[in-house]
C-alpha atoms as a PDB file:
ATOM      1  CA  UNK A   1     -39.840 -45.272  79.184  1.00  0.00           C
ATOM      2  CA  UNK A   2     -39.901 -41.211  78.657  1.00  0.00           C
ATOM      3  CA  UNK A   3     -43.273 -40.076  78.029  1.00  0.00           C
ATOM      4  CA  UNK A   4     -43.191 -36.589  76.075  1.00  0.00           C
ATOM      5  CA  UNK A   5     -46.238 -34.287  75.838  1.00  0.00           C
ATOM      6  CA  UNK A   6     -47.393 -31.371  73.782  1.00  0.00           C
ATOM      7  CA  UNK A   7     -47.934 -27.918  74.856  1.00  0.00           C
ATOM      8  CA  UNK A   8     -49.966 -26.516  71.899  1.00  0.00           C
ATOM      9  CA  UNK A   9     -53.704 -25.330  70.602  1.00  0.00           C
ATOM     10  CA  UNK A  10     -55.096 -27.123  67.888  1.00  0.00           C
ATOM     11  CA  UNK A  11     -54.218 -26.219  64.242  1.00  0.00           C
ATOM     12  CA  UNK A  12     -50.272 -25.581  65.521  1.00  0.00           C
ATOM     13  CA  UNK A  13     -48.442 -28.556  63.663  1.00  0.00           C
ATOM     14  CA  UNK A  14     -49.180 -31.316  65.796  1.00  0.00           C
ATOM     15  CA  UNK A  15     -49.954 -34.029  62.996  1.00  0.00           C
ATOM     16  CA  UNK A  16     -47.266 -33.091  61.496  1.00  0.00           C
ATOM     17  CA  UNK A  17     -44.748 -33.364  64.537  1.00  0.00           C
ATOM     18  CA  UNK A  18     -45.835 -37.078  65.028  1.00  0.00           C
ATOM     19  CA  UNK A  19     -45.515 -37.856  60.965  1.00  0.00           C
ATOM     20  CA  UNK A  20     -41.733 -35.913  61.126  1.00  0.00           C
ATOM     21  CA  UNK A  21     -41.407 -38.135  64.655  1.00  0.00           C
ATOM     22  CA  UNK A  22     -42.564 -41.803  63.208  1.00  0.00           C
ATOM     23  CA  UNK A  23     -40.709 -41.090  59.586  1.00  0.00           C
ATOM     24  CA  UNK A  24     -37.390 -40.087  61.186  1.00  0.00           C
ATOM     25  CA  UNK A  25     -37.060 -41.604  65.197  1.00  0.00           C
ATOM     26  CA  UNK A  26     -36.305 -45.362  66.061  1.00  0.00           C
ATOM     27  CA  UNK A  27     -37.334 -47.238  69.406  1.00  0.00           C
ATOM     28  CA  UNK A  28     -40.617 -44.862  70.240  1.00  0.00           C
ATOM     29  CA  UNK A  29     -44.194 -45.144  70.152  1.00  0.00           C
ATOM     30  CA  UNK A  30     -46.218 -41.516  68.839  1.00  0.00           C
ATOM     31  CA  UNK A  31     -49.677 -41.009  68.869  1.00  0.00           C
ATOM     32  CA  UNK A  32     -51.060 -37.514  67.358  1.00  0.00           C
ATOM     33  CA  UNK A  33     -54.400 -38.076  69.565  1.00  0.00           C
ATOM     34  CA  UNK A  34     -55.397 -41.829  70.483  1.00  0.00           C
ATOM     35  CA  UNK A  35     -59.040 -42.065  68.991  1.00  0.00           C
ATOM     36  CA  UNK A  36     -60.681 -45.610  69.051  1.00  0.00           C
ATOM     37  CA  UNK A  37     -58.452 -46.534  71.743  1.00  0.00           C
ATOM     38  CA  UNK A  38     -60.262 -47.416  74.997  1.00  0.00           C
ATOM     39  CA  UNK A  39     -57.305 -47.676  77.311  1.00  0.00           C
ATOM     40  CA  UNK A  40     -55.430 -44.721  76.144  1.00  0.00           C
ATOM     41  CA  UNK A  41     -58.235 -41.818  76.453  1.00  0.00           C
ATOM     42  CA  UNK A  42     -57.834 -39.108  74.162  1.00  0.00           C
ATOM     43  CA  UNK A  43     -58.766 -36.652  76.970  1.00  0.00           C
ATOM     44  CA  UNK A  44     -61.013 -34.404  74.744  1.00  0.00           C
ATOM     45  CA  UNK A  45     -64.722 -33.306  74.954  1.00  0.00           C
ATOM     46  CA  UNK A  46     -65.868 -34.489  78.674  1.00  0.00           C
ATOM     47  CA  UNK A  47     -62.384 -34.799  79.871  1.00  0.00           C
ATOM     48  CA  UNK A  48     -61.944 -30.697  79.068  1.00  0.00           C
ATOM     49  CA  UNK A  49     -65.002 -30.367  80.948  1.00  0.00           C
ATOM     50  CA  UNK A  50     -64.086 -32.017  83.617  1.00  0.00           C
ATOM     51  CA  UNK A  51     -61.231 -29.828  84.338  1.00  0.00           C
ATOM     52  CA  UNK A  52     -63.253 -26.543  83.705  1.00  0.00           C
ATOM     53  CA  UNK A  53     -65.973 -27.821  86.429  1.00  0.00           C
ATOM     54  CA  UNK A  54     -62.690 -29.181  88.714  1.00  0.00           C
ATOM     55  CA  UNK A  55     -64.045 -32.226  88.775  1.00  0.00           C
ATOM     56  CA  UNK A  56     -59.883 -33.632  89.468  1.00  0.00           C
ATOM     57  CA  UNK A  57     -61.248 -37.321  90.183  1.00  0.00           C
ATOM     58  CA  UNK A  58     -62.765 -37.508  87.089  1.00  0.00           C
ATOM     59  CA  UNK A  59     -59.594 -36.373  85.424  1.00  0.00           C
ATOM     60  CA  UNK A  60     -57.634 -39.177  87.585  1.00  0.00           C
ATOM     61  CA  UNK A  61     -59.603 -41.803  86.820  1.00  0.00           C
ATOM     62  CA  UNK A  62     -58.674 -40.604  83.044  1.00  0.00           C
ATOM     63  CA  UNK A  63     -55.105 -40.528  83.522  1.00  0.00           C
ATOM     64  CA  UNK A  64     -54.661 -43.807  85.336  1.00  0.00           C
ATOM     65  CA  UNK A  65     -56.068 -45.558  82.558  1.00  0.00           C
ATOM     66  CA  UNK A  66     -53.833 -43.492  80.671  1.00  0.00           C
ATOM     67  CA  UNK A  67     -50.797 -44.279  82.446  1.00  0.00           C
ATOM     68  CA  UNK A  68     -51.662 -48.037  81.763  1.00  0.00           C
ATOM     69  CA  UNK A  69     -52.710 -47.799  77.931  1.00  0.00           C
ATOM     70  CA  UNK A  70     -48.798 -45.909  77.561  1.00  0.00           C
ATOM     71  CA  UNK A  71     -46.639 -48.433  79.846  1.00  0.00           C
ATOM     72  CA  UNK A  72     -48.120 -51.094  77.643  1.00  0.00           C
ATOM     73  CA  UNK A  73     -45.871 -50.400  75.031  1.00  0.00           C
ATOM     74  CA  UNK A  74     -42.514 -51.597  75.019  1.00  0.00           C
ATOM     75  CA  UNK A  75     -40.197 -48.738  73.703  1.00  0.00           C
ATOM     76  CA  UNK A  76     -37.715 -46.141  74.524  1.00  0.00           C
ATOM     77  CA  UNK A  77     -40.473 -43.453  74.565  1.00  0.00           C
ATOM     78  CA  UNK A  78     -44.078 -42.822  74.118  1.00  0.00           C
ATOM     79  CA  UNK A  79     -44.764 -39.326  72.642  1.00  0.00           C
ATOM     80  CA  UNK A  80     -48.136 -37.878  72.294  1.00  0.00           C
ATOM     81  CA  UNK A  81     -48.608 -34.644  69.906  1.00  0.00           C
ATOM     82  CA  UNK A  82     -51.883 -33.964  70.779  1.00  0.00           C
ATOM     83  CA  UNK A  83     -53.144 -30.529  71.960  1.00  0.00           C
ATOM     84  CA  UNK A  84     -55.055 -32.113  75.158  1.00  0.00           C
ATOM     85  CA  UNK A  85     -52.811 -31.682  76.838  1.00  0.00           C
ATOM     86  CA  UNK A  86     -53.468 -28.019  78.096  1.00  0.00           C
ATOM     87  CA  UNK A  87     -57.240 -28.356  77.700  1.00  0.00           C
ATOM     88  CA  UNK A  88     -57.602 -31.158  80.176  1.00  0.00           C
ATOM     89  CA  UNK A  89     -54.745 -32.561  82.349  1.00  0.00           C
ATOM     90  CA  UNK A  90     -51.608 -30.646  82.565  1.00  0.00           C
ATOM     91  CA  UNK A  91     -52.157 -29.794  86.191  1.00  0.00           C
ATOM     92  CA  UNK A  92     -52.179 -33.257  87.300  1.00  0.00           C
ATOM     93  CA  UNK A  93     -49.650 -34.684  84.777  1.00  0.00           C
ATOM     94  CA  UNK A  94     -46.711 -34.497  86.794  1.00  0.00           C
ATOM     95  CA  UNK A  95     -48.643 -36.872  89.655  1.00  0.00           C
ATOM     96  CA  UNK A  96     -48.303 -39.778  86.952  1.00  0.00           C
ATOM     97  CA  UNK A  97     -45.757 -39.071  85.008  1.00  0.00           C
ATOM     98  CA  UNK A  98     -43.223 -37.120  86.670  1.00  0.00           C
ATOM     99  CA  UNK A  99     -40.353 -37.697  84.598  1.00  0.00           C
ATOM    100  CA  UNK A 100     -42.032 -36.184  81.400  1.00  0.00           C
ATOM    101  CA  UNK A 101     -40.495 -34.310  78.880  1.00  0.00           C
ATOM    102  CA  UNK A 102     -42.493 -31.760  76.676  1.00  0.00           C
ATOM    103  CA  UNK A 103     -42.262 -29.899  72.972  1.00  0.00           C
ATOM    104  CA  UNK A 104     -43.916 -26.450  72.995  1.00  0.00           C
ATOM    105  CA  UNK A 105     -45.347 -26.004  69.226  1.00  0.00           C
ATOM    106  CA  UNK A 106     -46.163 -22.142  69.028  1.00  0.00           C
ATOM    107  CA  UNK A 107     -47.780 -20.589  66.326  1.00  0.00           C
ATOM    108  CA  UNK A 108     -49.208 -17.044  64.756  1.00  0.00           C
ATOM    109  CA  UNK A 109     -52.342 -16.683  66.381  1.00  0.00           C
ATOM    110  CA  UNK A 110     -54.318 -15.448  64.078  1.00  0.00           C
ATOM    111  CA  UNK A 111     -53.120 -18.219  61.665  1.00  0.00           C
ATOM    112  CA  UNK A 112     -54.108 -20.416  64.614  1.00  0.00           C
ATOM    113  CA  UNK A 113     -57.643 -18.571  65.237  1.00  0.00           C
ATOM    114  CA  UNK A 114     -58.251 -19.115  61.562  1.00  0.00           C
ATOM    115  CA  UNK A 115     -57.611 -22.273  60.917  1.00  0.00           C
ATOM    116  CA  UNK A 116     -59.372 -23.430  64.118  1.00  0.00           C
ATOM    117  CA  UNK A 117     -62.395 -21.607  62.861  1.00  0.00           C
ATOM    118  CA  UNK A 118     -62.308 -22.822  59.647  1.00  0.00           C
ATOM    119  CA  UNK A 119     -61.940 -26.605  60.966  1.00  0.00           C
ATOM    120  CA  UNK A 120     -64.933 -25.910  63.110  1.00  0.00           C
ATOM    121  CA  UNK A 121     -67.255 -24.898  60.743  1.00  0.00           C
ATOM    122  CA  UNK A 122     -66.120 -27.387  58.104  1.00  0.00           C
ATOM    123  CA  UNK A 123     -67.545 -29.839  60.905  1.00  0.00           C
ATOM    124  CA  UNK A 124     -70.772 -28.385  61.049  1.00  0.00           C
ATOM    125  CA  UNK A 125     -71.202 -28.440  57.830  1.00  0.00           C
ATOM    126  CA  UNK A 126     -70.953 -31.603  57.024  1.00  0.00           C
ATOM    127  CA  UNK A 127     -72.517 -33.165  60.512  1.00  0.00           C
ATOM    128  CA  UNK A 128     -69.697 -34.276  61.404  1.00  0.00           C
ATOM    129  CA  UNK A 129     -70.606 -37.287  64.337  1.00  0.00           C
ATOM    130  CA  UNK A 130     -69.822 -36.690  67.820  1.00  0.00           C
ATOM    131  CA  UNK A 131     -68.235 -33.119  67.394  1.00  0.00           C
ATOM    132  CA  UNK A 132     -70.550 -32.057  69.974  1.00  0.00           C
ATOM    133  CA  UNK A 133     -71.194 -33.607  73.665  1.00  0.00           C
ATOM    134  CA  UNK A 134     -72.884 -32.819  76.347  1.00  0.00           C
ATOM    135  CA  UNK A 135     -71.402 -31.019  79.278  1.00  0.00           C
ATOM    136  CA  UNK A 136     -72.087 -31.701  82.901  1.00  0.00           C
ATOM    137  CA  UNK A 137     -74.334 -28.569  83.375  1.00  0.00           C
ATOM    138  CA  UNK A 138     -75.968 -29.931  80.247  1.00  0.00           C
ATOM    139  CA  UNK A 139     -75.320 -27.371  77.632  1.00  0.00           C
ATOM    140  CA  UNK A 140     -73.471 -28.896  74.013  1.00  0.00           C
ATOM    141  CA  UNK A 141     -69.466 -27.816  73.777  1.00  0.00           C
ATOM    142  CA  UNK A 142     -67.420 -28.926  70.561  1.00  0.00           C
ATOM    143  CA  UNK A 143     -65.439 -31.575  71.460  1.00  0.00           C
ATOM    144  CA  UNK A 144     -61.744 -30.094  70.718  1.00  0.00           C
ATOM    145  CA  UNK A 145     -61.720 -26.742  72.010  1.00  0.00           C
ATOM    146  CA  UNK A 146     -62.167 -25.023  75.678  1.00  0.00           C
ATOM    147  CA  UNK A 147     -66.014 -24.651  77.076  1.00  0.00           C
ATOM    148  CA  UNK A 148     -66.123 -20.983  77.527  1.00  0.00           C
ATOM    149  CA  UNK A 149     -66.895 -21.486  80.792  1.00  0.00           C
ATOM    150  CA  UNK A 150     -62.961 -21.059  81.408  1.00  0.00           C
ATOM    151  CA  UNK A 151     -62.093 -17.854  83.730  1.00  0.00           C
ATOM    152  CA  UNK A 152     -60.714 -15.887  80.832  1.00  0.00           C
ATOM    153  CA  UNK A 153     -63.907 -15.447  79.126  1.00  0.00           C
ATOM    154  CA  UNK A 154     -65.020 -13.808  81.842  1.00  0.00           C
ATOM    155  CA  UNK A 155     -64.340 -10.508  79.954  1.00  0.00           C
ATOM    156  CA  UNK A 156     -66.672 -10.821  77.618  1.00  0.00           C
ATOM    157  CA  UNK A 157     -70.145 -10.985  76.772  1.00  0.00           C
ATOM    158  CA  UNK A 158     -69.845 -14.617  74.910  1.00  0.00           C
ATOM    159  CA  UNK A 159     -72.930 -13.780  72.781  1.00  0.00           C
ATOM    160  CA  UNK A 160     -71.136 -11.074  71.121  1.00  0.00           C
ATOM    161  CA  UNK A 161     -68.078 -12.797  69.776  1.00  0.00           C
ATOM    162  CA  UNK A 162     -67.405 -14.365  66.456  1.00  0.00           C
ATOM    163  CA  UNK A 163     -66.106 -17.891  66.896  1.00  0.00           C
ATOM    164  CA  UNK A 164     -62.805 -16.476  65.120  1.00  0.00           C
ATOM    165  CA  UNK A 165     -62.656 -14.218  68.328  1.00  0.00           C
ATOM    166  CA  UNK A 166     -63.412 -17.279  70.695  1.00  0.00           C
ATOM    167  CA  UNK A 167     -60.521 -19.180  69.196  1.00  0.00           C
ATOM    168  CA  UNK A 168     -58.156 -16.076  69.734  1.00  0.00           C
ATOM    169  CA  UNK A 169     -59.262 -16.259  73.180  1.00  0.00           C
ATOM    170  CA  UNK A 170     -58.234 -19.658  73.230  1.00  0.00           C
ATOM    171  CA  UNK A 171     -55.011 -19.680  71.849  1.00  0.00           C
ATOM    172  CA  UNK A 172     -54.254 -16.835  74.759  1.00  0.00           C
ATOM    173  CA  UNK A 173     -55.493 -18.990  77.391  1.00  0.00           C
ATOM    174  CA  UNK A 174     -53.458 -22.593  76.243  1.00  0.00           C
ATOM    175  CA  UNK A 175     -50.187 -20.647  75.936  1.00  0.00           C
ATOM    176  CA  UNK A 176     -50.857 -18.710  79.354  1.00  0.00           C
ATOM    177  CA  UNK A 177     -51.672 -22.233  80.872  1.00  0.00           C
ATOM    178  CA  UNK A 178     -48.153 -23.586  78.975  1.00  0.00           C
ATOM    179  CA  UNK A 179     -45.762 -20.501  80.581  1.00  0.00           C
ATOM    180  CA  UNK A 180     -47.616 -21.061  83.879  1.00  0.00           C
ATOM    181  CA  UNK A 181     -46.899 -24.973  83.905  1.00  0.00           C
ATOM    182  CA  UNK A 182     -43.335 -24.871  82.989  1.00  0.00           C
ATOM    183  CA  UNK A 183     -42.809 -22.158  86.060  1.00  0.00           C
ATOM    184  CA  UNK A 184     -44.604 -23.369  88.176  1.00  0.00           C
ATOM    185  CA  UNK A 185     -43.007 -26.705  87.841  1.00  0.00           C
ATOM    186  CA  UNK A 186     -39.998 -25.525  87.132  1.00  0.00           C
ATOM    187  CA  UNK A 187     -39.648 -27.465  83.763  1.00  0.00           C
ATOM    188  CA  UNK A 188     -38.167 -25.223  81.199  1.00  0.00           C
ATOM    189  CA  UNK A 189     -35.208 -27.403  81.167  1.00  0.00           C
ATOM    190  CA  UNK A 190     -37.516 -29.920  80.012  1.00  0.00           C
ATOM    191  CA  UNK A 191     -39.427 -28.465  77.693  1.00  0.00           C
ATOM    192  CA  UNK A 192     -38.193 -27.527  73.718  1.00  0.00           C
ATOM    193  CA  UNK A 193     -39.938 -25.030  72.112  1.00  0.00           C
ATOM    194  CA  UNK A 194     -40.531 -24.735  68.314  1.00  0.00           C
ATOM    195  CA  UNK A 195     -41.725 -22.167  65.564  1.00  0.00           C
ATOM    196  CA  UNK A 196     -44.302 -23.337  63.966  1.00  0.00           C
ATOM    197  CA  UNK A 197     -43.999 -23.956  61.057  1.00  0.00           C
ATOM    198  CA  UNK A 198     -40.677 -22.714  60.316  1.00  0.00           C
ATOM    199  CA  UNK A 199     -38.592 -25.024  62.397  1.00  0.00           C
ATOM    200  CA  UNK A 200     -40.890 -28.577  61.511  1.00  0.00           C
ATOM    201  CA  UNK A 201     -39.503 -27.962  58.165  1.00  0.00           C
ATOM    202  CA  UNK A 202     -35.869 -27.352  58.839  1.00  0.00           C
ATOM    203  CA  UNK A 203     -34.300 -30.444  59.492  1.00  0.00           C
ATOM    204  CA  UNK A 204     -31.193 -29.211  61.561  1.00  0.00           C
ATOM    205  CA  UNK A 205     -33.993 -27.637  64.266  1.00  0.00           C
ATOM    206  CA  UNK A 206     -36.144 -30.991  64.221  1.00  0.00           C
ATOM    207  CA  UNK A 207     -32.371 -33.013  64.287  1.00  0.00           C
ATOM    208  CA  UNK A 208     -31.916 -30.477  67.695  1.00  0.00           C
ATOM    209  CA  UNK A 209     -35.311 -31.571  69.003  1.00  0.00           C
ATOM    210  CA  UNK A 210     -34.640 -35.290  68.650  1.00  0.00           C
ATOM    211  CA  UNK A 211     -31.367 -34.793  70.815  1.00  0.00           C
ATOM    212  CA  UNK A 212     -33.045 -33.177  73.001  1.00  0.00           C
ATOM    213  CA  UNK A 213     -35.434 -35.723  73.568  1.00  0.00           C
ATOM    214  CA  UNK A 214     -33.066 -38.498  73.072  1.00  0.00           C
ATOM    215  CA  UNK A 215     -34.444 -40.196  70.431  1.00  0.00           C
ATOM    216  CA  UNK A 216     -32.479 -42.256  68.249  1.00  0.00           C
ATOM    217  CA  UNK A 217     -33.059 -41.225  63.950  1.00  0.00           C
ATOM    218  CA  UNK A 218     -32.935 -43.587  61.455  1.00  0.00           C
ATOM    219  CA  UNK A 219     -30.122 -41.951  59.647  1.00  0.00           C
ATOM    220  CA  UNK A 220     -27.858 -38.719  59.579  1.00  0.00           C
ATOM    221  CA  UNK A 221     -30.922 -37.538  56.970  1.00  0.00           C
ATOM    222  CA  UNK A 222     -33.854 -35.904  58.326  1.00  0.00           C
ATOM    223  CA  UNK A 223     -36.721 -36.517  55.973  1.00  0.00           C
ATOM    224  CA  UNK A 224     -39.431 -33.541  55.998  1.00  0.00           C
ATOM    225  CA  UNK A 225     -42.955 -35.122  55.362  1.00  0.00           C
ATOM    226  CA  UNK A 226     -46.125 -35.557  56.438  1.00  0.00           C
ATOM    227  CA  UNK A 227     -49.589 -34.522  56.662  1.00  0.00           C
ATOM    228  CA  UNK A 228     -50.528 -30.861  57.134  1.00  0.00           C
ATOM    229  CA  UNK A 229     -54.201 -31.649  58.237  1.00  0.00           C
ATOM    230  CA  UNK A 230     -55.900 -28.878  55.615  1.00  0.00           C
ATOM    231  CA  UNK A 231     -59.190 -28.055  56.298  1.00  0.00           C
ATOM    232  CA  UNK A 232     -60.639 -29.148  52.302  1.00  0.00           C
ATOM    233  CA  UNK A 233     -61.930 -26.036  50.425  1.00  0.00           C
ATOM    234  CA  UNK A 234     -60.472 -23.602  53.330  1.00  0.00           C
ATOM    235  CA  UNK A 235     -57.240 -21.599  53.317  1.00  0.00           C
ATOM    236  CA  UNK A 236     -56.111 -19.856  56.390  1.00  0.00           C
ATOM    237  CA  UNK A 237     -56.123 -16.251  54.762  1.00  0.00           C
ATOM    238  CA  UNK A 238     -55.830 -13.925  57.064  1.00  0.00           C
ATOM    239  CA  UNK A 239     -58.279 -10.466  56.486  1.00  0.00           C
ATOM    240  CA  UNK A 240     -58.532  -6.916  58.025  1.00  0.00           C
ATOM    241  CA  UNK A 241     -61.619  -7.793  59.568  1.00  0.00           C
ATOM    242  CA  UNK A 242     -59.682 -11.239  61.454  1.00  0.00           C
ATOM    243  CA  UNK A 243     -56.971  -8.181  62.323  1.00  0.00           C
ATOM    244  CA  UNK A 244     -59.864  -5.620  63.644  1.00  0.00           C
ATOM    245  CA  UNK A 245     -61.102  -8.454  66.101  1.00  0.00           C
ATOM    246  CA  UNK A 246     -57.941  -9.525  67.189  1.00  0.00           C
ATOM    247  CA  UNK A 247     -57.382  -6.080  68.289  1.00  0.00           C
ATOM    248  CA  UNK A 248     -61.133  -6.058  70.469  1.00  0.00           C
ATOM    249  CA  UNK A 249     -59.770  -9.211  72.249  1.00  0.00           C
ATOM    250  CA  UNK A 250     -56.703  -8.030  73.424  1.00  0.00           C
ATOM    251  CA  UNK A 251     -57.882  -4.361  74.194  1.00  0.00           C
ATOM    252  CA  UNK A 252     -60.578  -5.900  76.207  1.00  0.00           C
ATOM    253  CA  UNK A 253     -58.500  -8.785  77.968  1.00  0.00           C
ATOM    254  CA  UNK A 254     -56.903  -7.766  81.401  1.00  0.00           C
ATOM    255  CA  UNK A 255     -52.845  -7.241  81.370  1.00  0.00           C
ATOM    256  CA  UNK A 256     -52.294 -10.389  83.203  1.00  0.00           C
ATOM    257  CA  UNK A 257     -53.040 -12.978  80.414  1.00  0.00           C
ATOM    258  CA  UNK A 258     -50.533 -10.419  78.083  1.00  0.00           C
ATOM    259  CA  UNK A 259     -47.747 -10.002  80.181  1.00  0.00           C
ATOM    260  CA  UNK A 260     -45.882 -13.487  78.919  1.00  0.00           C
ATOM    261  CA  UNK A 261     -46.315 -12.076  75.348  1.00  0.00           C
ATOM    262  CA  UNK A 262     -43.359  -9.659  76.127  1.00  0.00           C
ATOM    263  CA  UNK A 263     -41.093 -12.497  77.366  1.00  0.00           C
ATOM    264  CA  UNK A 264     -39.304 -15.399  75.836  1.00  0.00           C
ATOM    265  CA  UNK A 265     -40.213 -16.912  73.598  1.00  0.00           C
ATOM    266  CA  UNK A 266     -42.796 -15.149  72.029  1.00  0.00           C
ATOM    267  CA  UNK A 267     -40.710 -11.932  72.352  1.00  0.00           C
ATOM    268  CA  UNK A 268     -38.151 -13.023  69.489  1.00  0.00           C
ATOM    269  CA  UNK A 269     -41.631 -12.969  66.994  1.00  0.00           C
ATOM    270  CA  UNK A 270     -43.030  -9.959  65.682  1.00  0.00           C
ATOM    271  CA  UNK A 271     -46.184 -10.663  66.084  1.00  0.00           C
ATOM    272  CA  UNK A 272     -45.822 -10.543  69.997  1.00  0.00           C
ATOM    273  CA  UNK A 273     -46.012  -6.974  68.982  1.00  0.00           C
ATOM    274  CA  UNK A 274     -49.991  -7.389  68.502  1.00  0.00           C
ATOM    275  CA  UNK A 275     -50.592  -8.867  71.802  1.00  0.00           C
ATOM    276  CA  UNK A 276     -50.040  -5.580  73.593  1.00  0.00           C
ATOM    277  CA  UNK A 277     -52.689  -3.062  74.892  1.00  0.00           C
END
């Protein structure tokens, strides 16, 4: 069986890669993120913390059940679109399942920051259960993004940024930890990498990505549908304030987590053109 993993942040197009996946491809098995399923952990909230603290057993323990929960299906492959991946296990992926293949979904950032921020606060506001849990130093962390506790942060005075800015942060850090996986692993080769969401709605791109893959389609006909996972009552409108704070982030981030911004692939987008001091 190939198992095939996302490298993405939330908000990026990830329920609708599995919906384009499950309407189009034969013979596999795709999850967007495995909730209510016991031997398939979804490897948010405490597993995210569990990486940030390096607590690797913890993680292991995670990703044998894993392993089991995916070879129980029967299938040609078992994709997963979720964006835990680069939160909470990517590091020790490999160790169980090292013939992986992976789709990079990359986005606008801001759009991403937005969106992300939006989703969060829709959450809040209507008490939405078990968005919160409670970290091993004891503190509450939402259950779907990084702890802050992450050595990027480390720039800033937490207190003083907007949770828009916190999400920008993010989004720098997950595709920073995707560059840094597929070189240090030596997996581009493995790896296909998609705009989103210009190529998820051109079906000669998504009919390239199920080559790649090798996944069987239905037909000659890619069909281009599914669920865009809105936030209801919030748009992801983009303002000059979002802009201004964007700008803080990366004039107060060190070079290091910038430097892939000038490189493939984020170099063919013009908005790499904001990531840069």
């Amino acid at each position: 069986m190939i198992t095939i993993f996302t490298l993405a942040s939330g908000r990026s197009g990830t329920r609708f890669l599995c919906d384009l996946i499950k309407q189009n491809a034969t013979n596999c098995v795709c999850r967007h993120e495995p909730y209510f399923n016991w031997f398939n952990p979804n490897m948010f909230g405490e597993a995210i913390d569990y990486y940030t603290q390096g607590n690797v057993e913890a993680i292991r323990k995670l990703l044998r059940r894993k392993k089991r929960g995916i070879e129980y299906h029967k299938a040609h492959a078992y994709i997963e679109t979720s964006h835990a991946f680069l939160k909470s296990f990517y590091t020790l992926a490999l160790d169980f399942f090292p013939d992986m293949k992976l789709v990079h979904l990359v986005r606008h950032p801001l759009s991403v920051a937005k969106s992300e921020t939006n989703r969060e606060a829709k959450l809040d506001q209507v008490h939405f259960p078990l968005r919160r849990y409670k970290g091993m130093d004891g503190k509450k962390y939402f259950r779907w993004s990084l702890t802050g506790n992450e050595p990027i942060y480390h720039s800033f005075d937490l207190s003083s940024l907007s949770l828009f800015q916190r999400y920008v942060i993010q989004w720098i850090e997950i595709e920073n930890r995707a560059i840094s996986f597929l070189n240090d692993n030596d997996m581009r080769s493995q790896c296909f990498t998609l705009d989103s969401p210009r190529d998820l709605n051109d079906p000669e791109r998504v009919k390239e990505m199920f080559r790649f893959l090798t996944l069987e389609t239905r037909n000659e006909h890619i069909e281009i549908a599914g669920s865009h996972n809105q936030t209801p009552g919030a748009r992801t409108v983009i303002t000059d304030e979002d802009r201004d704070q964007f700008a803080e982030v990366v004039a107060a981030l060190p070079e290091s987590y910038l430097d892939i911004f000038q490189r493939e692939p984020y170099s063919a987008f013009e908005w790499s053109a904001l990531l840069r001091k």
